[in-house]
Protein backbone atom coordinates (compact mmCIF):
# COMPACT_ATOMS: atom_id res chain seq x y z
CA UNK A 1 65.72 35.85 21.47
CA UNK A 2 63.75 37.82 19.45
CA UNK A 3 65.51 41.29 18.65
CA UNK A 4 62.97 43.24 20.40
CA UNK A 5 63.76 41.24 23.16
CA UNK A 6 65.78 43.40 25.64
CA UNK A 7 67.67 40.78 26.68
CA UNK A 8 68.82 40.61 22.77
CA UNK A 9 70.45 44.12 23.41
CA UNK A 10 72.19 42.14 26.85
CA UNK A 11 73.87 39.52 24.58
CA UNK A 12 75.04 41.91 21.84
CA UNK A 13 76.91 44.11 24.40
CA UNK A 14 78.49 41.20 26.50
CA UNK A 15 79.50 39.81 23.06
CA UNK A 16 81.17 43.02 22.21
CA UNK A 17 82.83 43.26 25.30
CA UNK A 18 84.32 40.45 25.58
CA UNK A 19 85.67 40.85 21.39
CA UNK A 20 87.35 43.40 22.82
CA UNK A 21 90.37 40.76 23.59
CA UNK A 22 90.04 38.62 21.07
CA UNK A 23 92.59 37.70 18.35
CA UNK A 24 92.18 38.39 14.90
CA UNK A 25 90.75 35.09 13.50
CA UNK A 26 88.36 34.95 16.71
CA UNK A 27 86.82 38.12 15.16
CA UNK A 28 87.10 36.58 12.14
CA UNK A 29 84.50 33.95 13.15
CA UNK A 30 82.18 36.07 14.83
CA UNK A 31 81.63 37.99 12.20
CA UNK A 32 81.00 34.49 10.09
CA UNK A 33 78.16 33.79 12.78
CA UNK A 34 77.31 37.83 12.43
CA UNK A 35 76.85 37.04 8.91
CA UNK A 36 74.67 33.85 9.36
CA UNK A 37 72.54 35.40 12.13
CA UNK A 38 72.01 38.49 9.62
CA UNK A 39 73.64 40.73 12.49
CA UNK A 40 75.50 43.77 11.30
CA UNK A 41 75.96 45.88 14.37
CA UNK A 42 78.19 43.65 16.39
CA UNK A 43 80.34 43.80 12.77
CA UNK A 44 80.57 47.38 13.13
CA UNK A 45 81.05 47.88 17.11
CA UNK A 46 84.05 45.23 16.64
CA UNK A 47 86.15 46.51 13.64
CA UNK A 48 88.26 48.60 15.83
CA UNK A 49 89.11 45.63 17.33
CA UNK A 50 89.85 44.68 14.68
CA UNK A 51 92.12 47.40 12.71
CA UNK A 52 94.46 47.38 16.12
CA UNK A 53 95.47 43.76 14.99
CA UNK A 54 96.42 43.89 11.48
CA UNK A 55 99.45 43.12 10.05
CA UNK A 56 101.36 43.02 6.39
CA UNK A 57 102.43 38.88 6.70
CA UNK A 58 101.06 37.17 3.55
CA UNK A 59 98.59 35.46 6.29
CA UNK A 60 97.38 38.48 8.67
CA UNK A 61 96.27 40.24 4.55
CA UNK A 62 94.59 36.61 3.72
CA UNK A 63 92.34 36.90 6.85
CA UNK A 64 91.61 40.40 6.23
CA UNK A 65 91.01 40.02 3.02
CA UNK A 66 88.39 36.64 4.46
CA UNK A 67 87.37 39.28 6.72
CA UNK A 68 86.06 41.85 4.52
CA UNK A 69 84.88 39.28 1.92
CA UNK A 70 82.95 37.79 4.83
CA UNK A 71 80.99 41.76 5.42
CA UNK A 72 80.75 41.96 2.16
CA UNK A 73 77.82 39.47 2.60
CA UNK A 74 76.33 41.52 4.83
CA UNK A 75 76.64 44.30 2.58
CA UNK A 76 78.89 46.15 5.01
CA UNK A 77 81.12 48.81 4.02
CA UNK A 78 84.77 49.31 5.79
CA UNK A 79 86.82 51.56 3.95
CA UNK A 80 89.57 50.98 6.80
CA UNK A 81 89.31 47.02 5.79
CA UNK A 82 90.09 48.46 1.70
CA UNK A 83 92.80 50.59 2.71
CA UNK A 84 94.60 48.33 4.73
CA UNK A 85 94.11 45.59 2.01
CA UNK A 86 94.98 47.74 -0.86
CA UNK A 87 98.16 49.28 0.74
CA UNK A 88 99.14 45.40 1.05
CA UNK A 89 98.61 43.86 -2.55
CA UNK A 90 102.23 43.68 -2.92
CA UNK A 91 102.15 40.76 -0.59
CA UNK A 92 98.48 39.21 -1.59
CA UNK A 93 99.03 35.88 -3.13
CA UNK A 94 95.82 34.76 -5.72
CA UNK A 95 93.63 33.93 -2.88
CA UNK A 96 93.34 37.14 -0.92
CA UNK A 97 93.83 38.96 -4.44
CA UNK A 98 90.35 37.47 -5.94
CA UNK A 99 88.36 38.17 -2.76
CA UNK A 100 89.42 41.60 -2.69
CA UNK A 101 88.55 41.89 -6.48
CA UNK A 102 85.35 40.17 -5.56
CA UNK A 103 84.39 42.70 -2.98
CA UNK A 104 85.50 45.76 -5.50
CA UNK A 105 82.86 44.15 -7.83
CA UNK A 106 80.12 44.11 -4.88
CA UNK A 107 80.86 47.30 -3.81
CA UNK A 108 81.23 48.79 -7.33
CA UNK A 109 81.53 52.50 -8.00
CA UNK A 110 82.69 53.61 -5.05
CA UNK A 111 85.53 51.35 -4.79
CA UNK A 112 87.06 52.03 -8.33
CA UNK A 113 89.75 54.62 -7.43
CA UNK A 114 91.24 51.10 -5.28
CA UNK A 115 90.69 49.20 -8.23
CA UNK A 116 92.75 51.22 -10.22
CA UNK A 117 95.72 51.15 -7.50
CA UNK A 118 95.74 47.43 -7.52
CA UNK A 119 95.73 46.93 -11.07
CA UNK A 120 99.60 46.29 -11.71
CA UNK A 121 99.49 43.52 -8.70
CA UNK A 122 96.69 41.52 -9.38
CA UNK A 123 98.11 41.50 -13.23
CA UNK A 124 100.80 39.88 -11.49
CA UNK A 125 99.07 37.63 -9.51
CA UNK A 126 97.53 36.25 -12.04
């Protein structure tokens, strides 16, 4: 469809409706077809889907940290996704450390108070 296409607007909403009840990875790969299809607003009518789901395992921080790295392409902004993320480092192992370090770098200035936070653990990770 093209995205003037009304029926475009159709697809978005039935897509967002039915994320409502999807687990966290299943968001995790819409948002990787968001990304690809250059579609931000399903991204940011699903992230309270989202934030309900996460967890502190080492695994439910690696996806959120995949999550937000995978935004970050879009060049969308969740604080919540940071917060959650940052008030987890303690648990981060090196992979979900350098994406989060990646996305500080993306995001730059207004994510250096975090970076400043997470400086004793990802010392440690590494």
């Amino acid at each position: 469809f093209d995205r003037t296409d009304e029926r475009y607007g159709e697809l978005i909403g039935l897509v967002e409706r039915a994320a409502e009840n999807w687990t966290l990875d299943e968001l995790h790969q819409l948002w990787v077809q968001c990304v690809r299809l250059r579609l931000r607003v399903p991204m940011r009518n699903t992230i309270n889907f989202a934030i309900r789901q996460f967890d502190s395992t080492p695994e439910g921080v690696l996806l959120v940290a995949k999550m937000n790295h995978c935004i970050g392409k879009a060049q969308v902004f969740f604080p919540e996704l940071f917060e959650h993320l940052v008030a987890h480092t303690h648990v981060m192992g090196p992979e979900a450390m350098s994406l989060l370090l990646y996305e500080f770098g993306r995001h730059g200035l207004r994510c250096k108070h975090w970076m400043d936070r997470v400086q004793p653990d990802a010392i440690r990770v590494v």
